[in-house]
Protein backbone atom coordinates (compact mmCIF):
# COMPACT_ATOMS: atom_id res chain seq x y z
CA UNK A 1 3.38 -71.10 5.81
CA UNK A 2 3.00 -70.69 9.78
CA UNK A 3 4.97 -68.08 11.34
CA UNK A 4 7.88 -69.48 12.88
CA UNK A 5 9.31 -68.25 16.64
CA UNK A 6 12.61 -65.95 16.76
CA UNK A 7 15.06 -67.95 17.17
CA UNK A 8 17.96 -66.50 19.53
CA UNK A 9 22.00 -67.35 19.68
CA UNK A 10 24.13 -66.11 22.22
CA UNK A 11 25.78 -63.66 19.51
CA UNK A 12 23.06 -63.36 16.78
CA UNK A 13 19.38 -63.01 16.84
CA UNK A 14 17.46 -65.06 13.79
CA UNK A 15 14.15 -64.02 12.68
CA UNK A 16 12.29 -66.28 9.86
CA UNK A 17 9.72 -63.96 9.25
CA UNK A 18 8.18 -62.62 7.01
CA UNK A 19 11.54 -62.19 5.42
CA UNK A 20 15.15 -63.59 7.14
CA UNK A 21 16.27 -61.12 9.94
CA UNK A 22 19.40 -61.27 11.61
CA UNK A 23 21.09 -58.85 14.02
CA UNK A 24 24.25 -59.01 15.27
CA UNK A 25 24.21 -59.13 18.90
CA UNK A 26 27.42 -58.73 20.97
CA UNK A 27 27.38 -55.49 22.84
CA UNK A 28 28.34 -53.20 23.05
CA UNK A 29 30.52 -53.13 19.30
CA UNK A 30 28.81 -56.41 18.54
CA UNK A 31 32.49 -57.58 17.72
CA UNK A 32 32.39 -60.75 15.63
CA UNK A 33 33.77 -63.68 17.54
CA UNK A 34 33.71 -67.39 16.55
CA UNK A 35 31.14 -68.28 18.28
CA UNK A 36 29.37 -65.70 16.38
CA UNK A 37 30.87 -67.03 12.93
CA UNK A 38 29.67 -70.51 13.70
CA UNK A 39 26.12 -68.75 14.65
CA UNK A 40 26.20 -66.88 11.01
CA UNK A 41 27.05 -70.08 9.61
CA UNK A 42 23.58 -71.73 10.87
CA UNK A 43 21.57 -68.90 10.41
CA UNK A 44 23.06 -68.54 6.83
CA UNK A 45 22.10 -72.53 6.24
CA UNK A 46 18.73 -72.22 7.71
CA UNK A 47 17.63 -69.57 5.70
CA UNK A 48 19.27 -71.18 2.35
CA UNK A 49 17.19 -74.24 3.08
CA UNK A 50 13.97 -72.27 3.29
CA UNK A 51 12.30 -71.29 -0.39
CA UNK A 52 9.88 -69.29 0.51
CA UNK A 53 12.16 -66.71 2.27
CA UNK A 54 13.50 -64.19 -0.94
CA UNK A 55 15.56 -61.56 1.18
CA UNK A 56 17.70 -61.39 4.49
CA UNK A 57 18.47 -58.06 6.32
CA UNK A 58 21.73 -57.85 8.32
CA UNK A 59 21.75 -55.34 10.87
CA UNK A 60 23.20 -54.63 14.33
CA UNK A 61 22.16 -53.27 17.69
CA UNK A 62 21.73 -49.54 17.06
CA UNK A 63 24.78 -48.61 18.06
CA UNK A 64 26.57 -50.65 15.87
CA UNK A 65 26.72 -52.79 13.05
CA UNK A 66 29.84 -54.28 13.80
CA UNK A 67 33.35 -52.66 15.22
CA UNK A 68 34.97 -55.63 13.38
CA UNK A 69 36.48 -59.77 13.87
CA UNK A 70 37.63 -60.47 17.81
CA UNK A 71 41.40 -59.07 17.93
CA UNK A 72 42.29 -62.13 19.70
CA UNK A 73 40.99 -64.85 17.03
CA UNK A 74 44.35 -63.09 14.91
CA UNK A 75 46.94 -64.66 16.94
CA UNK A 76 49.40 -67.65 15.17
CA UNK A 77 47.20 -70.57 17.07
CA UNK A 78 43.61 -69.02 16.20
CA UNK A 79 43.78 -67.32 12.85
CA UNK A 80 43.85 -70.31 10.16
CA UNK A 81 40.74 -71.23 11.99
CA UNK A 82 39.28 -68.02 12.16
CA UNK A 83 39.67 -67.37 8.75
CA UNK A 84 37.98 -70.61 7.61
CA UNK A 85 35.37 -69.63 9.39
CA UNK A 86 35.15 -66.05 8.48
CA UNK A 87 35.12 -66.56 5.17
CA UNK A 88 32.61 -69.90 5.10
CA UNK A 89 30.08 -66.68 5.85
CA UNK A 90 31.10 -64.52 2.86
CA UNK A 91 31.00 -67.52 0.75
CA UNK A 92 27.56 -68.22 2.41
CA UNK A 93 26.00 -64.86 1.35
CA UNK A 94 27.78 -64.41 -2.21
CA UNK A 95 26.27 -67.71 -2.97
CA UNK A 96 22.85 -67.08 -1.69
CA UNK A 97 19.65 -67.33 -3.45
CA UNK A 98 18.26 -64.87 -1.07
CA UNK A 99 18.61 -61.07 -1.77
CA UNK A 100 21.09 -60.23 1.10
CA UNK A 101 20.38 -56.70 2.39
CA UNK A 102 22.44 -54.37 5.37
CA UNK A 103 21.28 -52.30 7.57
CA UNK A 104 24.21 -50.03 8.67
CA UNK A 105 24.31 -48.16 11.64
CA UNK A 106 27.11 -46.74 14.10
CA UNK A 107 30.06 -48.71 13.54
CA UNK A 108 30.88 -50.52 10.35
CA UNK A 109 34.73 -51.27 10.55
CA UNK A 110 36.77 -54.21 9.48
CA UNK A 111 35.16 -57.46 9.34
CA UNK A 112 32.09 -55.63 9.85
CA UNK A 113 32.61 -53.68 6.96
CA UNK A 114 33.30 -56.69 4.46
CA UNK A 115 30.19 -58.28 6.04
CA UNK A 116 27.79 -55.53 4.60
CA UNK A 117 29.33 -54.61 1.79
CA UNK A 118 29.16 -57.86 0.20
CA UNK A 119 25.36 -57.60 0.71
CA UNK A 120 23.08 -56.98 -2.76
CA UNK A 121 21.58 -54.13 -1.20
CA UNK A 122 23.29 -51.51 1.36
CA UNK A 123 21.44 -48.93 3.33
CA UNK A 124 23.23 -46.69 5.86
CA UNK A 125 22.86 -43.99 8.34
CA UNK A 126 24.85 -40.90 7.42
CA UNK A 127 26.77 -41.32 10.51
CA UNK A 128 27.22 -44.26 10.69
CA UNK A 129 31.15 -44.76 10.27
CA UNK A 130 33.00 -46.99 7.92
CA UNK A 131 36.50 -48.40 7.42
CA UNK A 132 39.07 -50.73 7.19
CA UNK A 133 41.32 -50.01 9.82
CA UNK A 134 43.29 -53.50 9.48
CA UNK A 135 46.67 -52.18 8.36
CA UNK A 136 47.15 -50.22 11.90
CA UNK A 137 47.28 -53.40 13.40
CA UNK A 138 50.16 -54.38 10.30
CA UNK A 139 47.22 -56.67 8.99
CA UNK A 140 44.81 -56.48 6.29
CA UNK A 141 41.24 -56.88 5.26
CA UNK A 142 41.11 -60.28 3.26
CA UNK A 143 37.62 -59.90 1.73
CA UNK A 144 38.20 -56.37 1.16
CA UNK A 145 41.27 -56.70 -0.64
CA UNK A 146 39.36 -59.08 -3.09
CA UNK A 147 36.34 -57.02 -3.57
CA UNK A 148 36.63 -53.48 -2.77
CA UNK A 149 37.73 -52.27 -6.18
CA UNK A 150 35.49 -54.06 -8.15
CA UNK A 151 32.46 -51.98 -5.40
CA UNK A 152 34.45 -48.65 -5.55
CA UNK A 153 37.48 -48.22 -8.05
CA UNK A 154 40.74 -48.92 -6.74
CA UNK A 155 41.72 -45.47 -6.29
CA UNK A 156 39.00 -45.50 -3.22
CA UNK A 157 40.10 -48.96 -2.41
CA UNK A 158 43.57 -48.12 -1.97
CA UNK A 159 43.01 -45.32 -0.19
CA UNK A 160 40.95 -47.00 2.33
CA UNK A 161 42.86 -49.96 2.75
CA UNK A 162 46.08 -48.84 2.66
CA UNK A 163 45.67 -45.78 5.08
CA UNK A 164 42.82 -47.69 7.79
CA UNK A 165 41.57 -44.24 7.56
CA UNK A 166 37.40 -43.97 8.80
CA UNK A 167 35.04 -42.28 6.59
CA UNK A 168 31.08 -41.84 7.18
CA UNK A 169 27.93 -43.27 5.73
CA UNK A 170 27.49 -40.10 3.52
CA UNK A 171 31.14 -40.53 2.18
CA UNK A 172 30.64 -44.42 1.75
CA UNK A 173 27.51 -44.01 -0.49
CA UNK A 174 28.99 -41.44 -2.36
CA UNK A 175 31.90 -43.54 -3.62
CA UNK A 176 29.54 -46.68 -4.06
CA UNK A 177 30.02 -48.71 -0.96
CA UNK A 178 26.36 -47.84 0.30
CA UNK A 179 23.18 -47.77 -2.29
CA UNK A 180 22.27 -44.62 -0.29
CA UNK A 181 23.15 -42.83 2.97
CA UNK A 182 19.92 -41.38 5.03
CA UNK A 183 18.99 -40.22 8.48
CA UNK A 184 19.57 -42.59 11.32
CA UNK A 185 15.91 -43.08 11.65
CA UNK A 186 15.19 -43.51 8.19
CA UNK A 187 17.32 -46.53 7.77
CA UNK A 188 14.64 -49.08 8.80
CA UNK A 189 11.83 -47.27 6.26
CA UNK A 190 14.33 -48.00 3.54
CA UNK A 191 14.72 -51.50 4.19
CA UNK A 192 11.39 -51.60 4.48
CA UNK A 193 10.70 -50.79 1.64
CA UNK A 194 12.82 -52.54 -0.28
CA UNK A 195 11.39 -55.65 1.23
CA UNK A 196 7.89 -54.45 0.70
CA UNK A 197 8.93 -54.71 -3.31
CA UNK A 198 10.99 -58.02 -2.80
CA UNK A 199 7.87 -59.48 -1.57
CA UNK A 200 5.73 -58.63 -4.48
CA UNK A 201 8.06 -60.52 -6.94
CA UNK A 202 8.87 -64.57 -7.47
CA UNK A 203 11.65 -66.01 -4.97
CA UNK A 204 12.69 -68.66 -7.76
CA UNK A 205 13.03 -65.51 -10.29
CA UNK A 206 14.76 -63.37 -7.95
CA UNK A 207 17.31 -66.44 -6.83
CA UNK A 208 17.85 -67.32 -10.36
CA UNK A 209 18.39 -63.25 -11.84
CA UNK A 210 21.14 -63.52 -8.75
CA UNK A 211 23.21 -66.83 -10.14
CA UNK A 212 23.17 -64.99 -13.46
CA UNK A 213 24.61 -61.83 -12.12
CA UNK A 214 26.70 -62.91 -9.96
CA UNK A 215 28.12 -65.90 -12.03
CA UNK A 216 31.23 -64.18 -13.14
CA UNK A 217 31.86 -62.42 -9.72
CA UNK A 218 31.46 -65.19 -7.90
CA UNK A 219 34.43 -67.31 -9.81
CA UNK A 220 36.53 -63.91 -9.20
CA UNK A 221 35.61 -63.81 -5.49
CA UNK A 222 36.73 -67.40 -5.01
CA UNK A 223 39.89 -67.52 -6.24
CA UNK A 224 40.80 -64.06 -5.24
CA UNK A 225 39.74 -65.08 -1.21
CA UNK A 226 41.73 -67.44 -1.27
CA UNK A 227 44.67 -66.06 -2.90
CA UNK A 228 44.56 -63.13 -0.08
CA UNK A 229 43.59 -65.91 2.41
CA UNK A 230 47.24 -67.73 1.51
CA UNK A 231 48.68 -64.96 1.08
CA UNK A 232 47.49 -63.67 4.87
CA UNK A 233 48.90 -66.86 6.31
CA UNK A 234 52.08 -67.33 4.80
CA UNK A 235 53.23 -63.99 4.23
CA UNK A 236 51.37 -61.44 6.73
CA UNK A 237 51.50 -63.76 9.76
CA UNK A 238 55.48 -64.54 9.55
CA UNK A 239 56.14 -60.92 9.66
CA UNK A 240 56.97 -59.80 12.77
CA UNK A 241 55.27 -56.59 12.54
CA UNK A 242 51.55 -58.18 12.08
CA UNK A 243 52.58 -59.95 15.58
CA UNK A 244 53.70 -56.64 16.85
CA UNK A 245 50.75 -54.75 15.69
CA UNK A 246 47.87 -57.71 17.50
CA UNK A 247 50.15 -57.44 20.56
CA UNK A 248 49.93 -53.36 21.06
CA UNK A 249 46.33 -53.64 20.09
CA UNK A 250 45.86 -56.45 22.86
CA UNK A 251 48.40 -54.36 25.17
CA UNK A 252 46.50 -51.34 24.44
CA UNK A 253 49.84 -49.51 23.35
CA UNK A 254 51.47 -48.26 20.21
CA UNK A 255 53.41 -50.70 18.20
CA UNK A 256 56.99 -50.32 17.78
CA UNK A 257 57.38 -51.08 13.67
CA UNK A 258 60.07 -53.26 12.89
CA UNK A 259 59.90 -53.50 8.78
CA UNK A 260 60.44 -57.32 8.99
């Protein structure tokens, strides 16, 4: 197959070869708008549609993987939208026949956070820092709230979650949310190498050994999204704290809680 040309977005690069590259690229947190949902979206598709690609990394600039979903996309005339979108991506890489693969470096927090740890395959730098930090703003992490358990045990799920506190790449392989935690500058050589083994073995066996194991996760992921999803909208975003919380952040103040 002839190489095919980078293809560039203006909040994702795509790379076709020799295995599916994208980076996330939105400096300088490489927050994750919609325009750079709908550019995941059609990267996601593209690579789908290709057979001969087995494996896609996910990385970010080097200073981050991803600080998290735009702030702004929460408020009550974005977020239904925002969500659909959101989520069309986790849906797009749980489903995959591709072996999905992060690269995690800097900042991994929020929406960034559920975007690499749904990946197969999750290399990180041990400084890189991870969390959850939704429930400062009196949100919460849909995707998280469906799948970290089942990745880390609820007691490390609840902690995270429920507290927003940050942890590092060290801590986050340690409790499962990372295969392994290694130098900055070793992060790349692990990928690496991982893809260097990927390549060696069938796509069609490696995208059929993936609907197997994922077949009874996947059922659980889909009805728990959207449970958290309806939940999210109905609940969370009548309360007037969640509006409270988006406004500080936006305000760049501390919310005044409200319990309502």
């Amino acid at each position: 197959m002839a190489p095919q040309p980078m293809t560039t977005f203006s909040r994702i690069t795509l790379d076709l070869q020799p295995v599916a590259r994208i980076t996330l690229q939105n400096p300088p947190l490489n927050i994750i708008d919609i325009p750079m949902m709908e550019e995941l979206a059609q990267a996601l598709a593209r690579i789908e549609a290709n057979p001969q690609i087995a494996a896609i990394v996910l990385s970010g600039l080097q200073q981050a993987f991803s600080a998290g979903v735009d702030v702004a996309a929460h408020t009550p005339e974005n977020v239904a939208t925002m969500l659909t979108k959101f989520h069309a991506i986790f849906h797009a890489i749980v489903g995959s026949t591709k072996v999905s693969i992060a690269a995690v470096r800097g900042h991994c927090l929020g929406g960034g956070a559920e975007l690499a740890m749904v990946c197969d395959l999750v290399y990180t730098s041990e400084t890189a820092t991870w969390g959850f930090p939704e429930i400062k703003l009196g949100c919460y992490p849909p995707v998280a709230v469906t799948v970290l358990s089942a990745l880390v045990g609820h007691r490390h799920a609840a902690d995270l979650i429920l507290t927003g506190r940050s942890i590092s790449g060290r801590e986050a392989a340690n409790i499962g949310l990372a295969n392994t935690a290694l130098a900055d500058s070793e992060v790349e050589t692990a990928v690496q190498e991982t893809i260097d083994r990927l390549e060696k073995l069938s796509p069609a066996a490696l995208a059929v050994t993936k609907k197997a194991m994922y077949g009874w996760h996947a059922i659980h992921f889909d009805k728990g999204l959207a449970r958290a999803e309806k939940i999210y909208l109905e609940d969370l975003m009548k309360t007037e704290d969640a509006q409270e919380g988006i406004a500080a952040f936006m305000e760049k103040r501390e919310p005044e809680w409200k319990a309502k």
